[in-house]
N, C-alpha and C. Protein backbone atom coordinates (compact mmCIF):
# COMPACT_ATOMS: atom_id res chain seq x y z
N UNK A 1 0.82 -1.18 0.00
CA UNK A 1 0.00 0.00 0.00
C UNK A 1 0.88 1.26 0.00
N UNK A 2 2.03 0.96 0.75
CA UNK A 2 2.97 2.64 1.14
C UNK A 2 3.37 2.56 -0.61
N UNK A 3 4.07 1.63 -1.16
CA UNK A 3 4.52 1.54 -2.54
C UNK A 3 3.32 2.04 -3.07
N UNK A 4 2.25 1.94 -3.45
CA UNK A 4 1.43 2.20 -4.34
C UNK A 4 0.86 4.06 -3.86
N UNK A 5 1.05 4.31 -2.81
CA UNK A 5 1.20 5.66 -2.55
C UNK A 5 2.49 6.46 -3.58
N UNK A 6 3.46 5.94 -2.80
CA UNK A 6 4.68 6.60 -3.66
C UNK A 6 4.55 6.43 -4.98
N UNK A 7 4.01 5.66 -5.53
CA UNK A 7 4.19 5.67 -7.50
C UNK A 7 3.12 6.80 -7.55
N UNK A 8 1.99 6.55 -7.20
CA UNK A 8 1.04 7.93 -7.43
C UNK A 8 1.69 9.33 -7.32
N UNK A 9 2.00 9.25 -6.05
CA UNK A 9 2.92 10.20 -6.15
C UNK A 9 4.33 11.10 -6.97
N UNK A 10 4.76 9.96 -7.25
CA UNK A 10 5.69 10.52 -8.44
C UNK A 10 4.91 10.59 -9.60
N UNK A 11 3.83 9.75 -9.79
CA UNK A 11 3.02 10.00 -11.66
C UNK A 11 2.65 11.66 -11.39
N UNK A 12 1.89 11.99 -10.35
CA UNK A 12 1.48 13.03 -10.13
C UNK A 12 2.02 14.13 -10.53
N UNK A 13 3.30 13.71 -9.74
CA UNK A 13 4.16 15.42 -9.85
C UNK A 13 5.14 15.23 -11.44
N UNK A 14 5.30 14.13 -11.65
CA UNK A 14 5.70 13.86 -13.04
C UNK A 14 4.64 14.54 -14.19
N UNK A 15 3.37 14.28 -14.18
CA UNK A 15 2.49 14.72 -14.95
C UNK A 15 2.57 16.20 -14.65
N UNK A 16 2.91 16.99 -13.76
CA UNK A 16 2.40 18.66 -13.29
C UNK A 16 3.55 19.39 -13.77
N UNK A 17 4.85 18.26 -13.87
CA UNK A 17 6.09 19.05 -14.92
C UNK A 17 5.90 19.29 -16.09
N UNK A 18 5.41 17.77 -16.45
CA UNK A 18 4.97 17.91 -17.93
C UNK A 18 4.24 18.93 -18.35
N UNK A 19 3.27 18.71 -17.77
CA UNK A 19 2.04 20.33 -18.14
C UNK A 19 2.50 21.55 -17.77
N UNK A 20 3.31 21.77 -16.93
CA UNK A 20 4.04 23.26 -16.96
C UNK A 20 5.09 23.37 -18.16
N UNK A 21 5.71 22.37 -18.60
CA UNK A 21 6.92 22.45 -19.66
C UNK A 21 6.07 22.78 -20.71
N UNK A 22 4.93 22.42 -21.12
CA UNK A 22 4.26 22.27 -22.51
C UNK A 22 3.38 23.16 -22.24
N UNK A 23 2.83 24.21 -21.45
CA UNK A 23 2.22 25.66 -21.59
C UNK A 23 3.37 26.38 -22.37
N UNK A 24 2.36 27.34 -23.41
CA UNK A 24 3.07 28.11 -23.89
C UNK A 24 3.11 29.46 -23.43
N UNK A 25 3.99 30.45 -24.00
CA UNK A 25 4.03 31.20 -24.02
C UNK A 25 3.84 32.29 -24.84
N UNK A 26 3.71 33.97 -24.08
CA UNK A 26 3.41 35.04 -25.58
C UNK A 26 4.31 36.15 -25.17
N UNK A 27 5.04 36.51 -25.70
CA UNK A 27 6.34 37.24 -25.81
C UNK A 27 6.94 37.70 -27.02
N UNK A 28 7.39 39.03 -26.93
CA UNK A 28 8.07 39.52 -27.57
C UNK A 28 9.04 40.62 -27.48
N UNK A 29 10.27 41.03 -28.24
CA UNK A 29 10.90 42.18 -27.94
C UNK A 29 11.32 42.92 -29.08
N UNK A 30 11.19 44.05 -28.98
CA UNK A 30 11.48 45.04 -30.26
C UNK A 30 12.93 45.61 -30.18
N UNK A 31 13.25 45.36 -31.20
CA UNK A 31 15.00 45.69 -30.77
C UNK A 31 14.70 47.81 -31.16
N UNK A 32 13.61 48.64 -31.28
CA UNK A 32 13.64 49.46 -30.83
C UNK A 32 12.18 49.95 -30.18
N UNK A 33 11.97 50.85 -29.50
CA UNK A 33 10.51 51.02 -29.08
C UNK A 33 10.35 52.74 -29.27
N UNK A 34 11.31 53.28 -29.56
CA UNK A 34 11.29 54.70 -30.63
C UNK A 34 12.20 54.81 -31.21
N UNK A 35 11.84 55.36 -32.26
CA UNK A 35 12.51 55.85 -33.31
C UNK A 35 12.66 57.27 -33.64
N UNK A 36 14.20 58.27 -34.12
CA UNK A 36 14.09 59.19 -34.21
C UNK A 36 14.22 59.52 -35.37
N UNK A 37 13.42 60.27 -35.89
CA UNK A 37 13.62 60.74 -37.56
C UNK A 37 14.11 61.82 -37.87
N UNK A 38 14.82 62.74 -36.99
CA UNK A 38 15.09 63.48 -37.09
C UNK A 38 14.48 65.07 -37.71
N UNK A 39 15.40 65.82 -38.10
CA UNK A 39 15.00 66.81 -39.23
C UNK A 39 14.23 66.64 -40.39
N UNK A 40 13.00 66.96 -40.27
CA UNK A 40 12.46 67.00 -41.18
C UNK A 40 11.28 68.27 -42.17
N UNK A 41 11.54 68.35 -43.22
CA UNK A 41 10.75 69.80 -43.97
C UNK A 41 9.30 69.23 -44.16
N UNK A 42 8.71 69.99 -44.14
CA UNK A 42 7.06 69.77 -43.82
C UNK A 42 6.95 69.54 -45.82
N UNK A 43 6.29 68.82 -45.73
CA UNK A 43 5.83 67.76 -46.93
C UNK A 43 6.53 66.81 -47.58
N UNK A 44 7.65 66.87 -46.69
CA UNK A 44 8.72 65.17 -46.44
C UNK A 44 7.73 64.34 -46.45
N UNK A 45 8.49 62.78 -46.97
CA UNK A 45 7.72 61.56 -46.34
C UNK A 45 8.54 60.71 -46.11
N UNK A 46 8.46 60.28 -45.15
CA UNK A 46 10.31 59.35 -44.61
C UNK A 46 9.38 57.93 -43.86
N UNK A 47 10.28 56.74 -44.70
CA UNK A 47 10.26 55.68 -43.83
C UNK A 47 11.40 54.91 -43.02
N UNK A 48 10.77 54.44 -42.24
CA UNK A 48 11.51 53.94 -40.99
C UNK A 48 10.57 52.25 -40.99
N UNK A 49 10.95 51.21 -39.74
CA UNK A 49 10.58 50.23 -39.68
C UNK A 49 10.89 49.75 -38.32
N UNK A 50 9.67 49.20 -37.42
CA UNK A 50 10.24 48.91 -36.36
C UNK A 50 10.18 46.64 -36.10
N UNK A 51 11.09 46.36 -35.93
CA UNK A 51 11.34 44.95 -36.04
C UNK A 51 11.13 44.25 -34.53
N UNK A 52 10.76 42.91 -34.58
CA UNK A 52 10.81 42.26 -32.92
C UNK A 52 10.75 40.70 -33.30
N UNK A 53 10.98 40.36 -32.31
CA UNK A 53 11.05 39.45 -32.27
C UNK A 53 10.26 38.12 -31.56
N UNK A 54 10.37 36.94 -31.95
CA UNK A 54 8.95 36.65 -30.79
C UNK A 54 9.89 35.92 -30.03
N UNK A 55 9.66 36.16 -28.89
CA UNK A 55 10.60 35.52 -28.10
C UNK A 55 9.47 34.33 -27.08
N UNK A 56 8.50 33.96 -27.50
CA UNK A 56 7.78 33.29 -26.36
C UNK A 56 7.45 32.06 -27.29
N UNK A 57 6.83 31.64 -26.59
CA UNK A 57 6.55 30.07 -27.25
C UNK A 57 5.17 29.64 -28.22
N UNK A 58 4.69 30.61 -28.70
CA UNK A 58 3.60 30.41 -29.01
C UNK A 58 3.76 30.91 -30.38
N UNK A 59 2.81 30.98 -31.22
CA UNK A 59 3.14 31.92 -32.92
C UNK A 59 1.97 32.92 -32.45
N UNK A 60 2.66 34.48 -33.15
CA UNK A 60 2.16 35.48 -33.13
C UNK A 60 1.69 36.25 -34.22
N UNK A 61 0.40 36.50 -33.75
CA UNK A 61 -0.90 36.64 -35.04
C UNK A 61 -1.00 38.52 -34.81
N UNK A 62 -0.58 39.34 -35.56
CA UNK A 62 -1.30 40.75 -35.38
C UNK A 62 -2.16 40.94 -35.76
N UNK A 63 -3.05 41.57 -34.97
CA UNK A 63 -4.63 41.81 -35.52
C UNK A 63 -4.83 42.88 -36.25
N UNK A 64 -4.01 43.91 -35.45
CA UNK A 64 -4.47 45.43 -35.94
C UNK A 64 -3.05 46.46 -35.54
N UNK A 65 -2.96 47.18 -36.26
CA UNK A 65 -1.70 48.36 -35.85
C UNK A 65 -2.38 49.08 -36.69
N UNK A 66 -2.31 50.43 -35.90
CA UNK A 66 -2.65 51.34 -35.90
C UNK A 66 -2.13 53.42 -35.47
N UNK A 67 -1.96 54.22 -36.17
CA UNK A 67 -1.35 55.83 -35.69
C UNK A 67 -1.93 56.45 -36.25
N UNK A 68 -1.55 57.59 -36.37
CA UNK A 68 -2.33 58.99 -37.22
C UNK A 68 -2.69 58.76 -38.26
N UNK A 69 -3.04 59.63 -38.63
CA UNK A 69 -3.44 59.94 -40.37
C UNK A 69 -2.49 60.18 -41.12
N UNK A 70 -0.98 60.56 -40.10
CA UNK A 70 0.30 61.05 -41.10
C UNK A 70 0.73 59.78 -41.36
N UNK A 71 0.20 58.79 -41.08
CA UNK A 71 0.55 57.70 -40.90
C UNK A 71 0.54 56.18 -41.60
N UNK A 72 1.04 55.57 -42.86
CA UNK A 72 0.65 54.16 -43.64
C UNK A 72 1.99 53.23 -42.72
N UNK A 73 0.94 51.83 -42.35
CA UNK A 73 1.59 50.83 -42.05
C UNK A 73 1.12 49.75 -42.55
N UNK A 74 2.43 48.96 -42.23
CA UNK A 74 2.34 47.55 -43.21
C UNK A 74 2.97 46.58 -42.16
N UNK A 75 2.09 45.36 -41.97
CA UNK A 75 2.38 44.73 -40.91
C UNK A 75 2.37 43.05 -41.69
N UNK A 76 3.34 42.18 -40.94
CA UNK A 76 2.67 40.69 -41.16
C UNK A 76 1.36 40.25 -41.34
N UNK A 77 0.98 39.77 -42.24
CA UNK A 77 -0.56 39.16 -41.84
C UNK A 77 -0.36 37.87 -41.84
N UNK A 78 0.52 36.82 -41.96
CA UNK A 78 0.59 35.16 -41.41
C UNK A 78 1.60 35.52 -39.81
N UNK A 79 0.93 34.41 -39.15
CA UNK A 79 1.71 34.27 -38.18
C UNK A 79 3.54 34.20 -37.73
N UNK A 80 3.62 34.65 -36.94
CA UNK A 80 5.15 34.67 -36.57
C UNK A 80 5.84 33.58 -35.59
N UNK A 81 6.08 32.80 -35.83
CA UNK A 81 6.78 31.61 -34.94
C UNK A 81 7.79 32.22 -33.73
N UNK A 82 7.77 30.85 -33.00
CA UNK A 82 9.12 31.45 -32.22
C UNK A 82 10.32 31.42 -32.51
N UNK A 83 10.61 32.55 -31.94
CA UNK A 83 11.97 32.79 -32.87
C UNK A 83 12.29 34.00 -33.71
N UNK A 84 11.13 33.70 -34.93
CA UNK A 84 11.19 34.44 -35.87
C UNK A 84 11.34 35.68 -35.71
N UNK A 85 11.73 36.76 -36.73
CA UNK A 85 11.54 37.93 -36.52
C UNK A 85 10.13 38.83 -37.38
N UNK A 86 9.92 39.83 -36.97
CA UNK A 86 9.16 40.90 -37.91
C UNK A 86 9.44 41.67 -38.02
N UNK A 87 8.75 42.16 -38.88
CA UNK A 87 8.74 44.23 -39.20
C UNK A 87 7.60 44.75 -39.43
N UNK A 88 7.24 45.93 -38.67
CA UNK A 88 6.27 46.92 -38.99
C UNK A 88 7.05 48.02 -40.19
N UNK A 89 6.47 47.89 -41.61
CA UNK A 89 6.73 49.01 -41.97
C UNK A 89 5.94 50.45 -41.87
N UNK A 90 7.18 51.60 -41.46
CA UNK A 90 6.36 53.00 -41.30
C UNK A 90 6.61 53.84 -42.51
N UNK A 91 5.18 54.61 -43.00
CA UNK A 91 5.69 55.40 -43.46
C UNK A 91 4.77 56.68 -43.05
N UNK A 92 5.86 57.64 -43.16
CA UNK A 92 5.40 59.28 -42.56
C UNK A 92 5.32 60.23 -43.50
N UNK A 93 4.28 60.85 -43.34
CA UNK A 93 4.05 62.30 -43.96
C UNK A 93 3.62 63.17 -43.28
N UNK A 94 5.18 64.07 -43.65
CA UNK A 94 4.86 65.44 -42.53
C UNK A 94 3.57 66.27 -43.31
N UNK A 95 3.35 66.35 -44.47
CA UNK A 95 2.20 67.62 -45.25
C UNK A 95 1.28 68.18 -44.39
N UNK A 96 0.44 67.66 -43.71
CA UNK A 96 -0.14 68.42 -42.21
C UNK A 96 0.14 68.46 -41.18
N UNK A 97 1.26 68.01 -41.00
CA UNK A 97 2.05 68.54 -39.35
C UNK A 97 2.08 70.20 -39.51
N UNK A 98 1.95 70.80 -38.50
CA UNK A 98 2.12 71.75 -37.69
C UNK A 98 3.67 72.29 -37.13
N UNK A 99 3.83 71.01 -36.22
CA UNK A 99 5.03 71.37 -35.45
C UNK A 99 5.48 69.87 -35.27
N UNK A 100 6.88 69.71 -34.70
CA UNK A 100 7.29 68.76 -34.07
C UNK A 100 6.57 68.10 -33.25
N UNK A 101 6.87 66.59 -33.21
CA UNK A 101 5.60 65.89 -32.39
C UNK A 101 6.18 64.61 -32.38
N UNK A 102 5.69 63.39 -31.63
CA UNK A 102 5.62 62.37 -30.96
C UNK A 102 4.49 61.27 -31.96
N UNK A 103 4.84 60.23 -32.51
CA UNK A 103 3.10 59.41 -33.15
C UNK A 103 3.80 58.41 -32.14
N UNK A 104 2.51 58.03 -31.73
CA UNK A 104 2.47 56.59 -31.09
C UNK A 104 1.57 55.40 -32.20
N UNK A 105 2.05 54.26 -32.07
CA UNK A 105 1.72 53.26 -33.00
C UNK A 105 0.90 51.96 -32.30
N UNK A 106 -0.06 51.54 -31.81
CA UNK A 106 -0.86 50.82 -31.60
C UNK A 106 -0.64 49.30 -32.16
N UNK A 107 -0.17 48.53 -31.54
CA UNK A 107 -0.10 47.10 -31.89
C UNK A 107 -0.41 46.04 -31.41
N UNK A 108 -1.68 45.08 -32.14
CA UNK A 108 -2.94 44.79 -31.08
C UNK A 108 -2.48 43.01 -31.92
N UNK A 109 -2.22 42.17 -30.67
CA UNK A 109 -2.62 41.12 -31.51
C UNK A 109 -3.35 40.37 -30.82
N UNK A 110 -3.52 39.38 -32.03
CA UNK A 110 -4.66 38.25 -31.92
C UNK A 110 -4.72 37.28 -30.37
N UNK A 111 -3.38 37.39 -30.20
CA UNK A 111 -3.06 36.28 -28.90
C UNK A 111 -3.10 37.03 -27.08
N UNK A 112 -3.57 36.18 -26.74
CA UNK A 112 -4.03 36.90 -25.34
C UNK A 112 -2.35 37.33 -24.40
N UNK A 113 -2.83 38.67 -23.67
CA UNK A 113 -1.67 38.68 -23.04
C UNK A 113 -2.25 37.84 -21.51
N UNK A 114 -1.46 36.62 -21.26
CA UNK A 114 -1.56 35.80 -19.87
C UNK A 114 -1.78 36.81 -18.53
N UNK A 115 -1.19 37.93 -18.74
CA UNK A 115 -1.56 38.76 -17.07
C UNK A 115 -2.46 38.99 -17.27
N UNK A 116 -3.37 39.16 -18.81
CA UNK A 116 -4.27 40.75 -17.70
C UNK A 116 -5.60 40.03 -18.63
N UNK A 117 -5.67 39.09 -19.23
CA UNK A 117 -6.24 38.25 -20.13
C UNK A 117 -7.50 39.22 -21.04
N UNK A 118 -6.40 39.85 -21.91
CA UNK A 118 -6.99 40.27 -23.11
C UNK A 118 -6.50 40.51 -24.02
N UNK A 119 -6.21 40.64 -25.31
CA UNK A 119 -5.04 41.02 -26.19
C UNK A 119 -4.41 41.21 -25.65
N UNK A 120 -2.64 41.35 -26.39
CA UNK A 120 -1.98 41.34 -26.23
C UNK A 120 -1.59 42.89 -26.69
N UNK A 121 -1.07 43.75 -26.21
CA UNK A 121 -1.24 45.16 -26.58
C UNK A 121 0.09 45.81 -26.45
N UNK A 122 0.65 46.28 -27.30
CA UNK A 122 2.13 46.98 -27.37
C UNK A 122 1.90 48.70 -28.10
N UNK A 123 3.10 49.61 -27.60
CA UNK A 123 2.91 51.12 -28.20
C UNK A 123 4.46 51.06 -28.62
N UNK A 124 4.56 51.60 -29.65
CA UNK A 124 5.94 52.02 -30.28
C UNK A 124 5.87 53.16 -30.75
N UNK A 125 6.88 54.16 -30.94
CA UNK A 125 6.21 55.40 -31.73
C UNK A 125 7.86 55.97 -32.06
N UNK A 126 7.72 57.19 -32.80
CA UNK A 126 8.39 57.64 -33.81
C UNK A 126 8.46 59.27 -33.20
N UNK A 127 9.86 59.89 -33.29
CA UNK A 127 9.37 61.22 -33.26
C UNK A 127 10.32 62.71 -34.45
N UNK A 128 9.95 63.27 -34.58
CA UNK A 128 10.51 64.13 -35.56
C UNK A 128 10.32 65.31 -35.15
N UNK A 129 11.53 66.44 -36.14
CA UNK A 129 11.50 67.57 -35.80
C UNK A 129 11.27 68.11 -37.01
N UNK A 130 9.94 68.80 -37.34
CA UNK A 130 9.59 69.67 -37.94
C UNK A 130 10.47 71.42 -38.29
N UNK A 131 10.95 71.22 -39.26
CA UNK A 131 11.26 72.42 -40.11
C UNK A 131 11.00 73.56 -40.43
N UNK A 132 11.07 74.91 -39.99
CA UNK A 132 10.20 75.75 -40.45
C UNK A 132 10.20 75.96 -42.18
């Protein structure tokens, strides 16, 4: 009977490794999280690109990215493995800027973030100096 305790016991905690090893994960890192564009004359249009990486265990689906109106982006639409890398391409047009300014970039994906259990939600943004 004590033997047949102890094997349960090890299947048990044997099985609770297993299932922690084989949860995945959702992660990623952007090798930048702003970008400076410097000098720029008002009806410029300058691109830039921000890249990451997935660093978690799961494949990563973007749903939506999103900034201004000065603003065209171009994102993955198949999934991103682990490992892999991406790129958001940016492109900017100063023609209705005003003044120097800050865009923030909205990046919404498909896969839940585990803390807070809802998308997965990241901000990157870009900033420039407007020209008189």
């Amino acid at each position: 009977m004590k033997n047949s305790l102890i094997i349960i016991l090890v299947c048990l905690i044997s099985s609770a490794t297993s299932f922690a090893q084989e949860q995945k994960t959702v992660d990623l890192a952007f090798e930048q999280t702003l970008i400076e564009l410097g000098e720029i004359k008002r009806g410029d249009v300058r691109k830039t690109a921000f890249t990451f990486t997935n660093t978690g265990t799961e494949a990563l689906e973007i749903d939506l990215v999103s900034g201004c109106v000065c603003t065209t982006l171009d994102w993955p639409r198949l999934p991103i493995k682990s490992g892999e890398k991406a790129t958001i391409d940016v492109t900017f047009d100063s023609t209705e800027k005003e003044e120097s300014g800050e865009v923030e970039i909205d990046v919404i994906f498909k896969n839940q973030d585990p803390e807070h259990d809802r998308p997965l939600f990241k901000i990157v943004s870009y900033t420039f100096e407007l020209l008189p």
